[in-house]
PDB file of N, CA and C in Angstrom:
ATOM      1  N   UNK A   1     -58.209 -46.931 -59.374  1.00  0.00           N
ATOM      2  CA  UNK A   1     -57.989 -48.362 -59.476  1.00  0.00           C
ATOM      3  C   UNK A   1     -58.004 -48.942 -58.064  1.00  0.00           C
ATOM      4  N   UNK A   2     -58.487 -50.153 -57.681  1.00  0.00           N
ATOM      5  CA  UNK A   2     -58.720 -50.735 -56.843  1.00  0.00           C
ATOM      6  C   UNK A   2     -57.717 -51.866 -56.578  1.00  0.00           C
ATOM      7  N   UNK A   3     -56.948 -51.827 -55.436  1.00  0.00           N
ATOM      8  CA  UNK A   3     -55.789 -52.799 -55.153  1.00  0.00           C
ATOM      9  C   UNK A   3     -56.149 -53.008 -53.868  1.00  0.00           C
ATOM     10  N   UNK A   4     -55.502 -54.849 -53.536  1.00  0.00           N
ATOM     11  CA  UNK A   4     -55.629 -55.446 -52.253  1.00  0.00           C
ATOM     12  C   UNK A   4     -54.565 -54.377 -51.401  1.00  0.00           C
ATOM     13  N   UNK A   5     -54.772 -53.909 -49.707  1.00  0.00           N
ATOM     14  CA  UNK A   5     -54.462 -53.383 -49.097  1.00  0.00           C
ATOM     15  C   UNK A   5     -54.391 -54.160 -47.697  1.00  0.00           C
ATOM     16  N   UNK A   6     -53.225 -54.447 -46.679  1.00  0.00           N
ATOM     17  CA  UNK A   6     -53.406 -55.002 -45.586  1.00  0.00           C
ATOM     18  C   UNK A   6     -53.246 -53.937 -44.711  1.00  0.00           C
ATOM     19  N   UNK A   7     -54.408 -53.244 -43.743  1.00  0.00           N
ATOM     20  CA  UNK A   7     -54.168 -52.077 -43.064  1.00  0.00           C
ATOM     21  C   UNK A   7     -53.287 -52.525 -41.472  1.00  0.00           C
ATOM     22  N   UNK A   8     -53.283 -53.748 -41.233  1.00  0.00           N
ATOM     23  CA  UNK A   8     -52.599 -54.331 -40.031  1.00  0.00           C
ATOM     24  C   UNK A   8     -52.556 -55.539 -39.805  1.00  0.00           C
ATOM     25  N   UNK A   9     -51.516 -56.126 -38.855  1.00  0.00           N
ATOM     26  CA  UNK A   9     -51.143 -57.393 -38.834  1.00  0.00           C
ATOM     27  C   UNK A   9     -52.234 -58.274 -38.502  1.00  0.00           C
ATOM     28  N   UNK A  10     -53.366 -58.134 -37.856  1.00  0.00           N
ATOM     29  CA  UNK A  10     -54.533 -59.180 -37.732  1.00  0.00           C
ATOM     30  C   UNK A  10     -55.505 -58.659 -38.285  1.00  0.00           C
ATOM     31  N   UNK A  11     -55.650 -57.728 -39.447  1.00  0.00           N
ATOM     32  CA  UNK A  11     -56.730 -57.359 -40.315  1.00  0.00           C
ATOM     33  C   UNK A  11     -56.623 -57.908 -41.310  1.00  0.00           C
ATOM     34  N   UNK A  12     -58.205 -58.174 -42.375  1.00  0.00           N
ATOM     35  CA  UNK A  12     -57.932 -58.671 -43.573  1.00  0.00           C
ATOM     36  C   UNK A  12     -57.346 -58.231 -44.865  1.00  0.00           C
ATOM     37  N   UNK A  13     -57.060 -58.732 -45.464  1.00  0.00           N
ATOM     38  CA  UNK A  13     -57.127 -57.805 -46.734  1.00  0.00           C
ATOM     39  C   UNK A  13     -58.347 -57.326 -47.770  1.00  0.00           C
ATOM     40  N   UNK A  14     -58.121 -56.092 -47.433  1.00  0.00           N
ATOM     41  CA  UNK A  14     -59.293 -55.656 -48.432  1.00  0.00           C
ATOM     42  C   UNK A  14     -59.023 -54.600 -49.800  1.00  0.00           C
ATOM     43  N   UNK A  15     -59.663 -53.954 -50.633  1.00  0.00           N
ATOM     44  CA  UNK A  15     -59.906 -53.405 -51.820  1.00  0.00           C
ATOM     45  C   UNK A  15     -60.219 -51.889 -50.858  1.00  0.00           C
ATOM     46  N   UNK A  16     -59.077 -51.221 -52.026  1.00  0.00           N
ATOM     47  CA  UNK A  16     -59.190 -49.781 -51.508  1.00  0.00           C
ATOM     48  C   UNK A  16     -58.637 -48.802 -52.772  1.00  0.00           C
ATOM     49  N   UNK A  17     -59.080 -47.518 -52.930  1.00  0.00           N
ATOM     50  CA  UNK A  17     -58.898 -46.949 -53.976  1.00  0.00           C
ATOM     51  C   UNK A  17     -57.359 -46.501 -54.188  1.00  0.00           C
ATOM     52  N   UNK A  18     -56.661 -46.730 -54.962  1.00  0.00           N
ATOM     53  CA  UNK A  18     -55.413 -46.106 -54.869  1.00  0.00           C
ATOM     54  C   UNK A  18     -55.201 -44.430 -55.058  1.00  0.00           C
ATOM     55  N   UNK A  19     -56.128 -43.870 -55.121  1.00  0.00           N
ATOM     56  CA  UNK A  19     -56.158 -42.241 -55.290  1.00  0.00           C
ATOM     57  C   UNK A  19     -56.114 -41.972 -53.335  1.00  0.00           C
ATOM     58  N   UNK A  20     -56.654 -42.714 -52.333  1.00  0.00           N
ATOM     59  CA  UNK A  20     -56.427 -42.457 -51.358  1.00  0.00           C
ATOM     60  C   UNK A  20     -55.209 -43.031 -50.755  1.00  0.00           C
ATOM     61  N   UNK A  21     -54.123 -43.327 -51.323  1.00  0.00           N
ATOM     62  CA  UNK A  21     -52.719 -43.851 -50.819  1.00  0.00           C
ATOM     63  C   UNK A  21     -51.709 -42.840 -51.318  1.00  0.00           C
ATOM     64  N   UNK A  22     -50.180 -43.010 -50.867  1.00  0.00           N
ATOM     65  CA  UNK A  22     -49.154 -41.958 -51.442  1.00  0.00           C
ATOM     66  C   UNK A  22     -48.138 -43.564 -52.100  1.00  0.00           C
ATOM     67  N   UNK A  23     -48.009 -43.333 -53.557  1.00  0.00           N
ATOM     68  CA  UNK A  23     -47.826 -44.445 -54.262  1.00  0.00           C
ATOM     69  C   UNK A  23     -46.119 -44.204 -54.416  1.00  0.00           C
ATOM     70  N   UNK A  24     -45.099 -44.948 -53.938  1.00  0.00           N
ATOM     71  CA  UNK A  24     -43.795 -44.924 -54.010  1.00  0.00           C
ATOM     72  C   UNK A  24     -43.159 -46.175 -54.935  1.00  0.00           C
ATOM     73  N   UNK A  25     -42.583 -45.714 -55.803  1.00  0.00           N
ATOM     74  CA  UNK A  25     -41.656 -46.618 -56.699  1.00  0.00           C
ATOM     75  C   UNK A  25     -40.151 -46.385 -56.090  1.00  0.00           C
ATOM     76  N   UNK A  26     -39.443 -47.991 -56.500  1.00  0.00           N
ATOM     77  CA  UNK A  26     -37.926 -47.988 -56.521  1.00  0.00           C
ATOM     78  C   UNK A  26     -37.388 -48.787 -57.443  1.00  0.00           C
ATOM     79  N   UNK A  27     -35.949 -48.914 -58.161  1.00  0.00           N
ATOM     80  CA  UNK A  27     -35.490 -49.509 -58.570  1.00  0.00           C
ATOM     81  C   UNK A  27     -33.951 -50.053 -58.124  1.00  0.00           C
ATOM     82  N   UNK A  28     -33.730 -51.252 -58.346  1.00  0.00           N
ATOM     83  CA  UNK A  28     -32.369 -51.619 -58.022  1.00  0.00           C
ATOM     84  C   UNK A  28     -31.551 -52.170 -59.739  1.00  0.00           C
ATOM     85  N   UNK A  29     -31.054 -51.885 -59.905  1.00  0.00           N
ATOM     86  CA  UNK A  29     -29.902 -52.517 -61.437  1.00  0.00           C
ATOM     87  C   UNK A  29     -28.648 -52.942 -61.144  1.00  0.00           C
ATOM     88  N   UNK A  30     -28.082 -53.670 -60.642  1.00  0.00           N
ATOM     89  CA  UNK A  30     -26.540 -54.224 -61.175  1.00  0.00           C
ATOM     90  C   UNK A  30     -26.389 -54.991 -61.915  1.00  0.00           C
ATOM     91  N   UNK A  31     -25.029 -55.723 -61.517  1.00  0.00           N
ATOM     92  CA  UNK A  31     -24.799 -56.512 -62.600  1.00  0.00           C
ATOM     93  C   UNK A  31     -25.553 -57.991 -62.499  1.00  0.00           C
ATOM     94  N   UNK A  32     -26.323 -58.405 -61.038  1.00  0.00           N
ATOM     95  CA  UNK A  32     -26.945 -59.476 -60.899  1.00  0.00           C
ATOM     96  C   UNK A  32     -28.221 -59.424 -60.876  1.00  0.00           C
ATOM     97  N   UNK A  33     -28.408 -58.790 -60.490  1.00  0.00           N
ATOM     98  CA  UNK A  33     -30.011 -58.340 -60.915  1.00  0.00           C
ATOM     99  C   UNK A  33     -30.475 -56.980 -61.661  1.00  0.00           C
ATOM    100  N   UNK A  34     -32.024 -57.055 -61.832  1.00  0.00           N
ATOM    101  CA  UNK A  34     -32.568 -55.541 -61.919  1.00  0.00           C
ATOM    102  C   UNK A  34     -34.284 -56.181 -61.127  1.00  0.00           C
ATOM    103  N   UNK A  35     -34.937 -55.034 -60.032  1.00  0.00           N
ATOM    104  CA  UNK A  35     -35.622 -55.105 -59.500  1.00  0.00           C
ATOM    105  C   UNK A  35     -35.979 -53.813 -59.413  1.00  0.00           C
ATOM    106  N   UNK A  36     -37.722 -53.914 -59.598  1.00  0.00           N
ATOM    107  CA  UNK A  36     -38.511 -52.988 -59.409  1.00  0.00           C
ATOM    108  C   UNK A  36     -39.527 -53.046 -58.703  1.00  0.00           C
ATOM    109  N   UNK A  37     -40.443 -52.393 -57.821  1.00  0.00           N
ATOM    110  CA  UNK A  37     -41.112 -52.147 -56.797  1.00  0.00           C
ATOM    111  C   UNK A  37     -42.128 -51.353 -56.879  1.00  0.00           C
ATOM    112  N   UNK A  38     -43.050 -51.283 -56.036  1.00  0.00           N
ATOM    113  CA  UNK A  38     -44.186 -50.021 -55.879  1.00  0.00           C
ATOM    114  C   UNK A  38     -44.587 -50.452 -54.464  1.00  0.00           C
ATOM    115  N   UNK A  39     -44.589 -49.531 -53.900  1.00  0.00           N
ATOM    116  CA  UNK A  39     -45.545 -49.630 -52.542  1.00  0.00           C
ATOM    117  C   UNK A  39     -46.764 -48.429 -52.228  1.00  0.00           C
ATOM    118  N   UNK A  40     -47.474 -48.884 -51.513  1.00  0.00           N
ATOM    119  CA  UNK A  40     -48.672 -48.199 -51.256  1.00  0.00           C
ATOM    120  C   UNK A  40     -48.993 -47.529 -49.830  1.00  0.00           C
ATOM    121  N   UNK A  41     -48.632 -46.299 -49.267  1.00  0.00           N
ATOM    122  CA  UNK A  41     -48.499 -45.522 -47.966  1.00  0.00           C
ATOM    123  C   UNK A  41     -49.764 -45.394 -47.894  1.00  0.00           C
ATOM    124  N   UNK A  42     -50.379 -45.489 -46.364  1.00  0.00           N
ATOM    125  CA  UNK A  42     -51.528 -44.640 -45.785  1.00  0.00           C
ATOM    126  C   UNK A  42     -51.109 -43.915 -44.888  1.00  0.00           C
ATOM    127  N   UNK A  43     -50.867 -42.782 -44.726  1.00  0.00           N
ATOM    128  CA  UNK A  43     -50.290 -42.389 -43.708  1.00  0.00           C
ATOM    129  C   UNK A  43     -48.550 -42.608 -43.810  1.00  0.00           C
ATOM    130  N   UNK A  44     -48.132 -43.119 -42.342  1.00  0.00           N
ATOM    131  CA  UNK A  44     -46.807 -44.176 -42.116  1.00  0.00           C
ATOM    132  C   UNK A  44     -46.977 -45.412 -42.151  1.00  0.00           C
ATOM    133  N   UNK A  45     -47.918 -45.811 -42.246  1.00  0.00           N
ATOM    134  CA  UNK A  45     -48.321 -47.037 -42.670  1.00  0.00           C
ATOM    135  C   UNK A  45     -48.273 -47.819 -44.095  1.00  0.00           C
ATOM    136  N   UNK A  46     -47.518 -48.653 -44.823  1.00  0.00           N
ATOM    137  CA  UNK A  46     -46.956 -49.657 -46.120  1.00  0.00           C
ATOM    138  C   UNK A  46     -48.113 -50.452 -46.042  1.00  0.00           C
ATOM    139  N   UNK A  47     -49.126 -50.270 -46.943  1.00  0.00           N
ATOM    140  CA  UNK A  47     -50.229 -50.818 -47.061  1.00  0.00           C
ATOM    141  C   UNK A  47     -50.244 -52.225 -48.244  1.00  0.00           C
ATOM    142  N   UNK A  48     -49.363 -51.910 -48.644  1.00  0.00           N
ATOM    143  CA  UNK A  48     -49.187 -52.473 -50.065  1.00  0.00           C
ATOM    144  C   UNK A  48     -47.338 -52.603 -51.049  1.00  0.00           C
ATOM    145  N   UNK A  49     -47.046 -53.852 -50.958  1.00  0.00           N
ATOM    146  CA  UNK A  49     -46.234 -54.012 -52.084  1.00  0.00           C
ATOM    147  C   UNK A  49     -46.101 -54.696 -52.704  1.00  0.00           C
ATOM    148  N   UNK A  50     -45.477 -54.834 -54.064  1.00  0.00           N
ATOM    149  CA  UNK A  50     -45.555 -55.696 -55.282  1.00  0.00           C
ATOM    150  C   UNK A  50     -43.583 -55.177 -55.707  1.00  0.00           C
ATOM    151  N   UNK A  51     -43.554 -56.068 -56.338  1.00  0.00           N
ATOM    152  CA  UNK A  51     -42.131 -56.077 -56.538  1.00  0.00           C
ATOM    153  C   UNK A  51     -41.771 -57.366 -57.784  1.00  0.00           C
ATOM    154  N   UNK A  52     -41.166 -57.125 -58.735  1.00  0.00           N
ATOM    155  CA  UNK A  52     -40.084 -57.974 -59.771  1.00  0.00           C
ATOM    156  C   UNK A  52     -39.087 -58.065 -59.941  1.00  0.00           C
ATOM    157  N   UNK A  53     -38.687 -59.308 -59.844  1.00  0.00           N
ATOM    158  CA  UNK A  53     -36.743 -59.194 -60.144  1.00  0.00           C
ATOM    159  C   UNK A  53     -36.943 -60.167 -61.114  1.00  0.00           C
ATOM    160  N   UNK A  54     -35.817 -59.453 -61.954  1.00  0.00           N
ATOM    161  CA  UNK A  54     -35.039 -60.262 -63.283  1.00  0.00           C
ATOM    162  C   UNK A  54     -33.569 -60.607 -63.080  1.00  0.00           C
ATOM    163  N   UNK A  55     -33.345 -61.760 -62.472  1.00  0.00           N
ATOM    164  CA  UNK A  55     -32.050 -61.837 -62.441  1.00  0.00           C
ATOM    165  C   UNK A  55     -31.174 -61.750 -63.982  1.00  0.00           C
ATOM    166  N   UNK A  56     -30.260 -61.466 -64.041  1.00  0.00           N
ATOM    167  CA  UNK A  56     -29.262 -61.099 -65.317  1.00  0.00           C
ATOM    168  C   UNK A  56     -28.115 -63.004 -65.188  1.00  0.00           C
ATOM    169  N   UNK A  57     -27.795 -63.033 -64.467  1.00  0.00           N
ATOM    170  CA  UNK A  57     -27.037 -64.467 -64.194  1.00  0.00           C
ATOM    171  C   UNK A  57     -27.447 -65.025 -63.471  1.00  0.00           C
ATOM    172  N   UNK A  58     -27.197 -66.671 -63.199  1.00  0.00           N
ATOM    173  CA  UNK A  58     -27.581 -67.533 -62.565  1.00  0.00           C
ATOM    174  C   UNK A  58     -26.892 -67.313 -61.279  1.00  0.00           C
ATOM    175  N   UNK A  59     -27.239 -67.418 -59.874  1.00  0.00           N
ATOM    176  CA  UNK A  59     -27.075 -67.005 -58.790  1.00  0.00           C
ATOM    177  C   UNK A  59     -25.498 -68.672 -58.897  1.00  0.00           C
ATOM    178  N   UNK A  60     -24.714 -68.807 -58.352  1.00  0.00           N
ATOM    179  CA  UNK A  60     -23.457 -69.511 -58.559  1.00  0.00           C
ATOM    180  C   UNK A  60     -24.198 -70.491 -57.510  1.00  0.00           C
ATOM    181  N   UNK A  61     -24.822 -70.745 -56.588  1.00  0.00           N
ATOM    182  CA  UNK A  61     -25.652 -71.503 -55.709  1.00  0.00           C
ATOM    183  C   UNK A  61     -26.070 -72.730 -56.323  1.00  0.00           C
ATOM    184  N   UNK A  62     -26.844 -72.062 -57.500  1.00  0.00           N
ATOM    185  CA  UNK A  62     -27.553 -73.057 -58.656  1.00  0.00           C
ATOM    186  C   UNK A  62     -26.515 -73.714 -59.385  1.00  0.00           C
ATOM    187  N   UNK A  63     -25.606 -72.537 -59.921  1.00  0.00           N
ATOM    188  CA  UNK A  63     -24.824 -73.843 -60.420  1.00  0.00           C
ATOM    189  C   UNK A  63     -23.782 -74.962 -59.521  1.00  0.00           C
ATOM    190  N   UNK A  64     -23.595 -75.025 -58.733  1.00  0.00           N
ATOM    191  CA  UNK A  64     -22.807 -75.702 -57.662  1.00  0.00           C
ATOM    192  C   UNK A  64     -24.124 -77.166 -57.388  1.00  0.00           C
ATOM    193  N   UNK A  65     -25.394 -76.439 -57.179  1.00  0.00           N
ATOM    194  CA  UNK A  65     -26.405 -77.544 -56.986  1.00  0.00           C
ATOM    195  C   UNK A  65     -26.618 -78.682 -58.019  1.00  0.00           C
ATOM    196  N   UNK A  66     -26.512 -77.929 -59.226  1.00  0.00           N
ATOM    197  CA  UNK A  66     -26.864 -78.827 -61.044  1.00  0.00           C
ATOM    198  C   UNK A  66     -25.456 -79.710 -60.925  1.00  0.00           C
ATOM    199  N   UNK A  67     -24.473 -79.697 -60.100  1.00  0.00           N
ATOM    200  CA  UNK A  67     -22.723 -80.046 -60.785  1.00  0.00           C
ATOM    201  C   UNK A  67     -23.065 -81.180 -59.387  1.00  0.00           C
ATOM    202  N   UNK A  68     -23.370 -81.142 -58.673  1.00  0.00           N
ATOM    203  CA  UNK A  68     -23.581 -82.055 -57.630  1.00  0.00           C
ATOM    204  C   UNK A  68     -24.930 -82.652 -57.928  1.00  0.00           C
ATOM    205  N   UNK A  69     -26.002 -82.777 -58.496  1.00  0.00           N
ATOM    206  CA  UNK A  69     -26.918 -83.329 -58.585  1.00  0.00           C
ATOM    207  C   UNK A  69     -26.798 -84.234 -59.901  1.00  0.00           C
ATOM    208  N   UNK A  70     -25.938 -83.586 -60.963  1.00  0.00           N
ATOM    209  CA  UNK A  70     -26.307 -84.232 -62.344  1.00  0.00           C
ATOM    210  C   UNK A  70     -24.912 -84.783 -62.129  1.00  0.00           C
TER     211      UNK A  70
END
């Protein structure tokens, strides 16, 4: 499979096979979130990441903002 790859800070991004990368997953779960990850190694080099969070509750920020706005 073919995924965007940035090999360095003033290079472009380009299309590279993921069979030539070392492919690392993580997860985080508490009680405020759950977040999951994948990144893409060449070498020591983080060629690639993608990441989702599902927050579980509303961060208390938001609600303080809605109670002062509305």
């Amino acid at each position: 499979m073919l995924i965007p790859v940035k090999l360095g800070d003033a290079e472009p991004i380009v299309m590279m096979d993921d069979s030539l990368l070392v492919k690392k997953d993580g997860v985080v779960d508490n009680e405020d979130e759950h977040t999951t990850w994948t990144e893409y190694w060449l070498g020591d080099l983080r060629v690639h990441r993608s990441a989702h969070v599902t927050l579980k509750k509303m961060p208390a920020m938001f609600g303080e903002a809605a109670r002062i706005g509305g």
